[in-house]
Protein backbone atom coordinates (compact mmCIF):
# COMPACT_ATOMS: atom_id res chain seq x y z
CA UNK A 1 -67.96 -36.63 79.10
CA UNK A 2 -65.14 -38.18 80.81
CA UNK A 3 -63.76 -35.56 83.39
CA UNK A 4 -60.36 -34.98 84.78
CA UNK A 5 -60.94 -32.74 88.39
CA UNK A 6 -57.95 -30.90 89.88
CA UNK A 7 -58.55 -30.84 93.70
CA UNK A 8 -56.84 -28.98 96.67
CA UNK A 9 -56.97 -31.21 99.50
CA UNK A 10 -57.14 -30.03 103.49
CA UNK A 11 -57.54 -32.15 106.68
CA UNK A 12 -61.15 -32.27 106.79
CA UNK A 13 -61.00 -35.95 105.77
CA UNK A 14 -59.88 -36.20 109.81
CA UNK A 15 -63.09 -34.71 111.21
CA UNK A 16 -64.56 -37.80 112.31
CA UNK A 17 -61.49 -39.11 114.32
CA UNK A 18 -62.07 -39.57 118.14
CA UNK A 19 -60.29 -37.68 120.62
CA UNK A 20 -57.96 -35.81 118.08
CA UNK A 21 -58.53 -32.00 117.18
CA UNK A 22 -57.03 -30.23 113.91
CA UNK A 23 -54.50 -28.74 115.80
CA UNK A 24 -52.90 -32.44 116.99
CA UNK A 25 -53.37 -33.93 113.65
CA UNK A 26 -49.49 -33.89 112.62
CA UNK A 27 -48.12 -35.09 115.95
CA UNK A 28 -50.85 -37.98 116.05
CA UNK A 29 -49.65 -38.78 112.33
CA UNK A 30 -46.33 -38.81 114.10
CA UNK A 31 -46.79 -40.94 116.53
CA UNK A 32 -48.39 -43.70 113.99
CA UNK A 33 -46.62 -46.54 112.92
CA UNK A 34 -46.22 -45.29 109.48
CA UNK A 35 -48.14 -42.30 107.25
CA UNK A 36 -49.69 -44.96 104.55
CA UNK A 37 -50.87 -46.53 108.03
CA UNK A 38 -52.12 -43.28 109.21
CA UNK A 39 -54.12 -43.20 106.32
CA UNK A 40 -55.85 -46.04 106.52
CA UNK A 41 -56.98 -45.10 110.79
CA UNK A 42 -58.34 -41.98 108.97
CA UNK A 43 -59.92 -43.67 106.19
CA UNK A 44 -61.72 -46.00 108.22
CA UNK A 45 -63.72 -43.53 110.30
CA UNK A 46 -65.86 -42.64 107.14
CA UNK A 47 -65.53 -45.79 104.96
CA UNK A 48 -69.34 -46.80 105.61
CA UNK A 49 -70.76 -43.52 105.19
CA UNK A 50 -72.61 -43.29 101.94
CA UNK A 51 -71.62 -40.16 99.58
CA UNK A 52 -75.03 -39.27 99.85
CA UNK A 53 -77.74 -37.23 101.43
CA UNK A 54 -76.77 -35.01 104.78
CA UNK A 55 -74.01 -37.02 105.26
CA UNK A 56 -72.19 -35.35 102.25
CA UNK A 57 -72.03 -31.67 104.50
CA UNK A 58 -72.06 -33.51 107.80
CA UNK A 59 -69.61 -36.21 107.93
CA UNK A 60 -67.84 -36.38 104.63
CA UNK A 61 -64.54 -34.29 104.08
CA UNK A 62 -65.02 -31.00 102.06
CA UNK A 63 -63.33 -32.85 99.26
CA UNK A 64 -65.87 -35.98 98.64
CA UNK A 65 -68.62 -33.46 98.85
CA UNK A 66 -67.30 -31.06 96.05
CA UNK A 67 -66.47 -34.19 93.67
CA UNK A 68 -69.98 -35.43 94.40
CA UNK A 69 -71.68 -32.41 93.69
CA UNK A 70 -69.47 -31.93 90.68
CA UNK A 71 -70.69 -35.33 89.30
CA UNK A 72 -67.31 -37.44 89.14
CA UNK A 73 -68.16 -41.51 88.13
CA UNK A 74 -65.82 -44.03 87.57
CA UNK A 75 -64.58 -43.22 84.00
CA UNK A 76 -62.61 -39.83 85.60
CA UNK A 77 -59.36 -39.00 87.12
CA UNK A 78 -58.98 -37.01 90.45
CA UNK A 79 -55.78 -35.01 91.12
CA UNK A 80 -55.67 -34.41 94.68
CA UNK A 81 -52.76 -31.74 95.19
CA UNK A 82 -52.28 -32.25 99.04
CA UNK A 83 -49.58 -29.80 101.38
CA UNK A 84 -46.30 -31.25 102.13
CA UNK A 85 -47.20 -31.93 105.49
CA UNK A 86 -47.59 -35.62 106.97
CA UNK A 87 -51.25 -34.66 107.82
CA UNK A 88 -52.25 -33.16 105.29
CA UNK A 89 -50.50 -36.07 102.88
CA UNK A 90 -52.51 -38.65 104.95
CA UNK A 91 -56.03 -36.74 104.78
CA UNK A 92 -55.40 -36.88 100.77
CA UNK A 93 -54.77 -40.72 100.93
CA UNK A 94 -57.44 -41.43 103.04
CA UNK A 95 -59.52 -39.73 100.44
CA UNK A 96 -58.05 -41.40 97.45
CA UNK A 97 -59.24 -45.06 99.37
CA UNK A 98 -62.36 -43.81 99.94
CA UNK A 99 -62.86 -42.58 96.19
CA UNK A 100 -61.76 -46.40 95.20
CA UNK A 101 -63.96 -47.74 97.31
CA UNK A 102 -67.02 -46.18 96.15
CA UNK A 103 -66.14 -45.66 92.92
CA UNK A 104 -65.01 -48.68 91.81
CA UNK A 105 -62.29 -47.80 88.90
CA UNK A 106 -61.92 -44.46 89.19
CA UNK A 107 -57.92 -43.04 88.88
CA UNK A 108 -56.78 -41.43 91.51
CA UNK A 109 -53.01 -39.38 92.17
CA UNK A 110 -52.21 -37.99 94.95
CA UNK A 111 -49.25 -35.06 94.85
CA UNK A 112 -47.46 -32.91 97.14
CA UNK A 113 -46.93 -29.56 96.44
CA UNK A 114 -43.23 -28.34 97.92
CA UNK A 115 -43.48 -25.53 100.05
CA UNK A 116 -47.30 -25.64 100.47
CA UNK A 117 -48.02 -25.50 104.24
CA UNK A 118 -49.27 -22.70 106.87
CA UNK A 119 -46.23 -22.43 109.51
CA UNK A 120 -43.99 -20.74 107.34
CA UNK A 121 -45.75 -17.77 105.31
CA UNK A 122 -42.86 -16.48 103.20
CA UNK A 123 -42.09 -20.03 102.19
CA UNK A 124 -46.09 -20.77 101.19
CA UNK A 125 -46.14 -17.47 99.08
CA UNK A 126 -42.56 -17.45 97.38
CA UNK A 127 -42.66 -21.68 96.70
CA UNK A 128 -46.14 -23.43 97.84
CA UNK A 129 -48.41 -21.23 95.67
CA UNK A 130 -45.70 -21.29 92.74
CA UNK A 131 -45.39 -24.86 92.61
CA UNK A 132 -49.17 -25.29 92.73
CA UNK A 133 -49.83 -23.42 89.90
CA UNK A 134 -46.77 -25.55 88.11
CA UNK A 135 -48.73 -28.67 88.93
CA UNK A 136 -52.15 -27.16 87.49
CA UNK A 137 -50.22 -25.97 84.35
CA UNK A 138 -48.64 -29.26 83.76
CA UNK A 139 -52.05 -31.09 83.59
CA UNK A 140 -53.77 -28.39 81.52
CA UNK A 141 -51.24 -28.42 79.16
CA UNK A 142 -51.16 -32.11 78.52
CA UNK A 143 -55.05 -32.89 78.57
CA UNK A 144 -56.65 -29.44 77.31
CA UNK A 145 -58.43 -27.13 78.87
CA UNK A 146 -61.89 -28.53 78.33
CA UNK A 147 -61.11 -31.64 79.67
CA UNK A 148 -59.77 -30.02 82.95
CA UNK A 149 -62.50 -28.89 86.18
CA UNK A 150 -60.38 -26.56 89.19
CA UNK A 151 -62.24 -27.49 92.58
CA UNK A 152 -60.61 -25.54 95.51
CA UNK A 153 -63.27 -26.14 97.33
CA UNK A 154 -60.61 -27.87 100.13
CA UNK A 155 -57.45 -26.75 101.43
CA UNK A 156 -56.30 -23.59 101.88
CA UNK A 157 -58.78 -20.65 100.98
CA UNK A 158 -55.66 -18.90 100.46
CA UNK A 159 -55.47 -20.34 97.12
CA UNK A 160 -59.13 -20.31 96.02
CA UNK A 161 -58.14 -16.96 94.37
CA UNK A 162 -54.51 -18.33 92.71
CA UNK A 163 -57.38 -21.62 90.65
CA UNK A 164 -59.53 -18.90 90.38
CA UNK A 165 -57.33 -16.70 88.39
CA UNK A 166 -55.59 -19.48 86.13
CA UNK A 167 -58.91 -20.78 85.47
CA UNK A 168 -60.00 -17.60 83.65
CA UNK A 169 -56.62 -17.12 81.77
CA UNK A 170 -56.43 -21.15 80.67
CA UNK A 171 -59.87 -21.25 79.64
CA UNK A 172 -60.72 -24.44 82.37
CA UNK A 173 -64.07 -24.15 84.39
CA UNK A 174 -63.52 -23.91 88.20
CA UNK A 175 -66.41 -25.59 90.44
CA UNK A 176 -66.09 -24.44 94.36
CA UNK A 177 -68.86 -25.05 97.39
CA UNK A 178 -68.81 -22.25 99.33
CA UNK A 179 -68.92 -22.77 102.87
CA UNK A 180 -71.62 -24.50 104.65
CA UNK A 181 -73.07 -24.89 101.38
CA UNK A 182 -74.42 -27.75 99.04
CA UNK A 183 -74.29 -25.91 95.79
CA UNK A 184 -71.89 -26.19 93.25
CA UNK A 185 -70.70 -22.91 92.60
CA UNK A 186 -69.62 -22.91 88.56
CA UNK A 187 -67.01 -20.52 87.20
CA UNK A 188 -66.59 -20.56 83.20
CA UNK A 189 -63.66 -20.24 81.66
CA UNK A 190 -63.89 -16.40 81.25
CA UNK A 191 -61.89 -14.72 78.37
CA UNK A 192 -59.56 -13.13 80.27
CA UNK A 193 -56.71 -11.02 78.92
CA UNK A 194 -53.48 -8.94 79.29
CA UNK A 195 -51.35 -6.52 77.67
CA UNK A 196 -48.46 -9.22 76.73
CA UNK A 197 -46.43 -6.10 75.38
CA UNK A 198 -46.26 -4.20 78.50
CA UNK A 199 -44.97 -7.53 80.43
CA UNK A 200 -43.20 -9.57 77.21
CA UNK A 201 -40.95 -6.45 77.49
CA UNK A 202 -39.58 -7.68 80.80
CA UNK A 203 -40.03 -11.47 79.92
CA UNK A 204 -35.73 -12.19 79.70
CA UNK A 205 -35.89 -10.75 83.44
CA UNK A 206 -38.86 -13.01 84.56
CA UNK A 207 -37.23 -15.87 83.42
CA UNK A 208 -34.02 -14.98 84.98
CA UNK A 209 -35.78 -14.66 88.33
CA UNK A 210 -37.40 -18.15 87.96
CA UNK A 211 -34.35 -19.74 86.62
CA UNK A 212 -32.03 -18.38 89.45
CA UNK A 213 -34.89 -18.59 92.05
CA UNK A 214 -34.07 -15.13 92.74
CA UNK A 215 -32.43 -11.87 91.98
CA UNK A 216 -31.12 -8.77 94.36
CA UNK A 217 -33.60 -6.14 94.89
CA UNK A 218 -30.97 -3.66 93.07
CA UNK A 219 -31.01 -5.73 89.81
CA UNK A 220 -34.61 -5.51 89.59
CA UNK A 221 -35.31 -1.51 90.65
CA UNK A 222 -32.14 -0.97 87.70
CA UNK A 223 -34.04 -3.34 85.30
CA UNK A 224 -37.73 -2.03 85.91
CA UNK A 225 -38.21 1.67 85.86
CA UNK A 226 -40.10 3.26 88.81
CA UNK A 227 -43.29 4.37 86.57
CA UNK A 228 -44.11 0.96 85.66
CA UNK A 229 -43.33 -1.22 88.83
CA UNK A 230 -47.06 -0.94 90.63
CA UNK A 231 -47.84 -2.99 87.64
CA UNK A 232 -45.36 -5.56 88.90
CA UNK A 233 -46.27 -6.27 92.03
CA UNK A 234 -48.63 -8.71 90.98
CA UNK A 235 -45.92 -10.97 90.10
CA UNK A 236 -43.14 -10.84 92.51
CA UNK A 237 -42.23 -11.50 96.02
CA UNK A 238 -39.90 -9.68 97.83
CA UNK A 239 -38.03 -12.24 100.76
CA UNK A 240 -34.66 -12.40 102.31
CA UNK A 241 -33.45 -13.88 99.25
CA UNK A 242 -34.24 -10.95 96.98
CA UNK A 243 -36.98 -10.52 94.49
CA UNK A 244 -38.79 -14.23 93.40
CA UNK A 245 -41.78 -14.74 91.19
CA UNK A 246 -45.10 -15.10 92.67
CA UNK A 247 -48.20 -17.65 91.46
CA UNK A 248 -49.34 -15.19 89.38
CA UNK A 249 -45.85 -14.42 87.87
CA UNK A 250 -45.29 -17.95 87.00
CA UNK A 251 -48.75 -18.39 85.45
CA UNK A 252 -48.28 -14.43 83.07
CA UNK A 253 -44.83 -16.10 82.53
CA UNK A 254 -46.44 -19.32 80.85
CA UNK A 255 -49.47 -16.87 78.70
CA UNK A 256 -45.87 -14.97 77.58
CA UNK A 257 -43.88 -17.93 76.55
CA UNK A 258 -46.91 -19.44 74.11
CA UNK A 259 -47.07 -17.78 70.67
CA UNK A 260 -50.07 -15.62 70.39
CA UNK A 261 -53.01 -17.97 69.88
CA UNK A 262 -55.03 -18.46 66.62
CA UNK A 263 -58.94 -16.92 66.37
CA UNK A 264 -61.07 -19.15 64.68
CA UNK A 265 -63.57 -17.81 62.11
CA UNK A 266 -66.53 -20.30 61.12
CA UNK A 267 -67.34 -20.36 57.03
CA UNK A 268 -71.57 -20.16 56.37
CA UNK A 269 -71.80 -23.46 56.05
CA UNK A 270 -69.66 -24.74 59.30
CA UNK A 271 -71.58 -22.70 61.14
CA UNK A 272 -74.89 -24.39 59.39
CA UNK A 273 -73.26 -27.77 59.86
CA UNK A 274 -72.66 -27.34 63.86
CA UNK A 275 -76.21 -25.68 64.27
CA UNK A 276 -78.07 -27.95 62.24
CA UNK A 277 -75.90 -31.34 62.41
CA UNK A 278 -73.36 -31.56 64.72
CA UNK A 279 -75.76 -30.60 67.35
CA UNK A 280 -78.00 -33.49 67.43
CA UNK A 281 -74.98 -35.07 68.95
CA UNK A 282 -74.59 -36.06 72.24
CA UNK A 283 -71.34 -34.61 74.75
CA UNK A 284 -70.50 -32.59 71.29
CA UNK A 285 -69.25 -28.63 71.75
CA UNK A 286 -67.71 -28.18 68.57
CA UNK A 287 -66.94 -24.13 69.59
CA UNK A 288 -65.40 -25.80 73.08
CA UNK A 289 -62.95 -28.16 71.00
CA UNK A 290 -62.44 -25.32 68.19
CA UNK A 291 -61.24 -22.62 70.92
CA UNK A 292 -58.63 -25.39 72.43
CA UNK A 293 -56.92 -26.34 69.30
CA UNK A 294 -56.65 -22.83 67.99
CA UNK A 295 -55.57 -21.88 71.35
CA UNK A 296 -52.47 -24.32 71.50
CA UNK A 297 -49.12 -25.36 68.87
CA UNK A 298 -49.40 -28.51 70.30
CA UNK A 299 -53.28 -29.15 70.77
CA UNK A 300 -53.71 -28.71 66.94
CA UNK A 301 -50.99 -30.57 66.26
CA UNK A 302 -52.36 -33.54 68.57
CA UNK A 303 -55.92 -32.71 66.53
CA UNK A 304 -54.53 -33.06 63.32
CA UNK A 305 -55.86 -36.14 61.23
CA UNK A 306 -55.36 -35.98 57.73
CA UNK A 307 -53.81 -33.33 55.34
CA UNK A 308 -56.54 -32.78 52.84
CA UNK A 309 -53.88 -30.73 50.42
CA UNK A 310 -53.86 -26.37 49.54
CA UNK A 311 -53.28 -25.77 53.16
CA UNK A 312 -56.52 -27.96 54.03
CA UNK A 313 -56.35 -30.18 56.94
CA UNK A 314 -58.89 -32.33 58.85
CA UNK A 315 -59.19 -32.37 62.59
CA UNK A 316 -60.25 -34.77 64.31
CA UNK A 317 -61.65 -34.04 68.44
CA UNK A 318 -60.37 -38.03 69.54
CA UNK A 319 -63.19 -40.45 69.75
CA UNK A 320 -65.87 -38.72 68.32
CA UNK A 321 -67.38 -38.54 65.56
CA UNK A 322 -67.40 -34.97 64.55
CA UNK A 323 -64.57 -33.57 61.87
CA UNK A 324 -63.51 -30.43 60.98
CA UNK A 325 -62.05 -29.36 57.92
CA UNK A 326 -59.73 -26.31 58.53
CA UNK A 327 -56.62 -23.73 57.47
CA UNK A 328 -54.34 -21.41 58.62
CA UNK A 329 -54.03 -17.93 57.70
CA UNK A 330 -51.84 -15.89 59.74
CA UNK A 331 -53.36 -15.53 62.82
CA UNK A 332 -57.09 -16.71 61.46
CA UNK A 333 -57.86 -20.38 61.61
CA UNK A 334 -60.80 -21.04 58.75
CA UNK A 335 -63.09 -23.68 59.62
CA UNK A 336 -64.76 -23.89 56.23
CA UNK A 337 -66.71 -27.16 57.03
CA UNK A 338 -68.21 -29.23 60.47
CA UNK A 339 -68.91 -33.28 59.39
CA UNK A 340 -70.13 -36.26 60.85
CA UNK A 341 -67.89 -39.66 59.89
CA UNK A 342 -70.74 -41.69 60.65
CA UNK A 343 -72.56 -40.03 57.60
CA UNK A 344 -70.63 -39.67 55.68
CA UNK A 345 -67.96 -42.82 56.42
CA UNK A 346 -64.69 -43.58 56.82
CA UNK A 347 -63.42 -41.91 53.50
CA UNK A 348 -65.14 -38.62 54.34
CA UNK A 349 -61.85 -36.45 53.58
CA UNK A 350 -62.11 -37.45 49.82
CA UNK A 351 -65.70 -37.12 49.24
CA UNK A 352 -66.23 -33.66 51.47
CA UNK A 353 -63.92 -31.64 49.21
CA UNK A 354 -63.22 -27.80 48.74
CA UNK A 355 -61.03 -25.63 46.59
CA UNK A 356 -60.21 -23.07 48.31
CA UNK A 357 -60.35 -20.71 45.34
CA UNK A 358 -63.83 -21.03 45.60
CA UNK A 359 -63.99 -19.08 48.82
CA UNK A 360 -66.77 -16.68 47.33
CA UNK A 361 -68.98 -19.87 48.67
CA UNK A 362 -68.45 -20.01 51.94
CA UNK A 363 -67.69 -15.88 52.94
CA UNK A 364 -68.24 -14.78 54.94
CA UNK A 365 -66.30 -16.27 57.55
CA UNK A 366 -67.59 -15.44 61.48
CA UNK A 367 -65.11 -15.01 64.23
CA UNK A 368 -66.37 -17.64 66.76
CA UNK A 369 -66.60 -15.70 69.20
CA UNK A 370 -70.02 -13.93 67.26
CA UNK A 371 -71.02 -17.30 66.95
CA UNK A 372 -71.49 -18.56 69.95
């Protein structure tokens, strides 16, 4: 399955550079003709060195050993989300080269993140962390959640906890290597939740906060009452400008502003067809691709293939093979059949028919989550 791997990015790509410690990275960036030429100095230290073997602890940047551990090939896309500093910019691109040039058509962006750097602490919590999370938001929400691995294995540790946390609320798998060693250490996309009412209740002021940047300390101890503000502190910073929204505001901010998601319950026979059919196939997780489209307006929307008539609609994963024929009922999302268009062909949607009035056939319907 093709994979799309969001990586923090540090300056370990610079270990192998003579005569110049961590510590003089940014002036010797400084002093280089240019950053892009920086780059390449750095990239050329480790070029030749295979991503294999001891080399991958030894001599390889904590970055290149995470992806190759994770199993990256040339069909993926890396997202290195690099500091705003000059060395830590040119570590990233000397990584992105070296991805290239052993992985011969891989993509490969390279982004800064405002604010994140180590010299200025207020200014890492109250923007660097924030704006991280915005970037690993952005990407989830445009390619899906199973399409998505978190590796903080580089960069700061500071944040390992920040991919840790929005991995378990978006439902994306985080991979990390911890320290010296060579083991990928996997993460599922736990089903974590939160009581939106206590915090939807104070949503206006939230978005106040991260509209304005900030508000006074008075505005917010007037707005929040004192019994329910240790339950707050989670999601705000307080600096000289006044009260701003932490990482972990920003990212309870997003779960608040998406309508509550659908639960999907599987008919007798779906459940029958993705046991006994759908499982034969190869890089298939029907209860993977069910949980993102009922979890997301716009991912069933995007999944939506052909409207099959009495609230009936056929989704269709991208290019697979496997369909599902489902329908909304409030809240519930029926999946009252799991097909296979190479069986049954291209015109599958009018000769895999059901009339909803019939539903004594297919009851009772599972919640997934019993499933599974």
């Amino acid at each position: 399955m093709v994979k799309r791997v969001i990586c923090s990015v540090g300056i370990s790509a610079a270990r192998t550079l003579s005569g110049v410690k961590a510590w003089e990275l940014t002036n010797w960036v400084q002093q280089q003709a240019s950053q892009e030429y920086a780059a390449e100095k750095i990239f050329y230290t480790f070029r030749d060195i295979l991503p294999e073997g001891a080399s991958l602890k030894n001599d390889l940047s904590a970055e290149i050993h995470s992806l190759v551990r994770i199993g990256i090939t040339k069909e993926d896309t890396v997202i290195l989300l690099t500091s705003s500093t000059d060395d830590g910019y040119c570590c990233a691109l000397a990584v992105e080269k070296y991805l290239k040039h052993h992985w011969n058509g891989i993509e490969v962006k390279v982004e800064k993140v405002k604010g994140l750097q180590v010299l200025d602490a207020e200014l890492f919590r109250t923007t660097g962390i924030v704006e991280f999370v915005r970037h690993i938001i952005r990407e989830v929400n445009s390619y899906g959640a199973s399409n998505i691995i978190l590796n903080p294995t580089g960069g700061y540790k500071a944040l390992v906890p920040y991919t840790v946390l929005l991995g378990m609320l978006k439902g994306v798998k985080c991979d990390y290597i911890f320290e010296q060693s060579t083991t990928v250490l996997e993460l599922p996309p736990l089903p974590v939740e939160f009581k939106r009412s206590q915090f939807e209740a104070y949503k206006d002021l939230l978005e106040k906060i991260e509209r304005e940047t900030a508000i006074t300390q008075a505005e917010w101890e007037n707005s929040v009452p004192y019994s329910e503000r240790a339950a707050f502190e989670p999601l705000i910073e307080f600096s000289q400008e006044g009260v701003t929204i932490s990482g972990v505001g920003f990212l309870f901010l997003e779960e608040m502003r998406k309508p509550s998601v659908l639960v999907p319950f599987l008919s007798q026979k779906a459940i029958r067809d993705c046991f006994d059919n759908l499982a034969e196939l190869d890089d298939c997780d029907p209860f993977r691709f069910l949980s993102r489209v009922a979890a997301s307006k716009d991912a069933f929307q995007l999944a939506e293939h052909i409207n099959a008539g009495n609230g009936l609609r056929w989704l269709k994963p991208g290019g697979t093979t496997d369909r599902y024929l489902v329908s909304v009922e409030g809240w519930r999302m029926l999946v009252w059949r799991a097909i296979r268009e190479d069986q049954e062909g291209p015109r599958y949607a009018s000769k895999v028919t059901v009339n909803p009035a019939e539903r004594r056939s297919y009851s009772p319907f599972m919640r997934m989550d019993f499933v599974n």
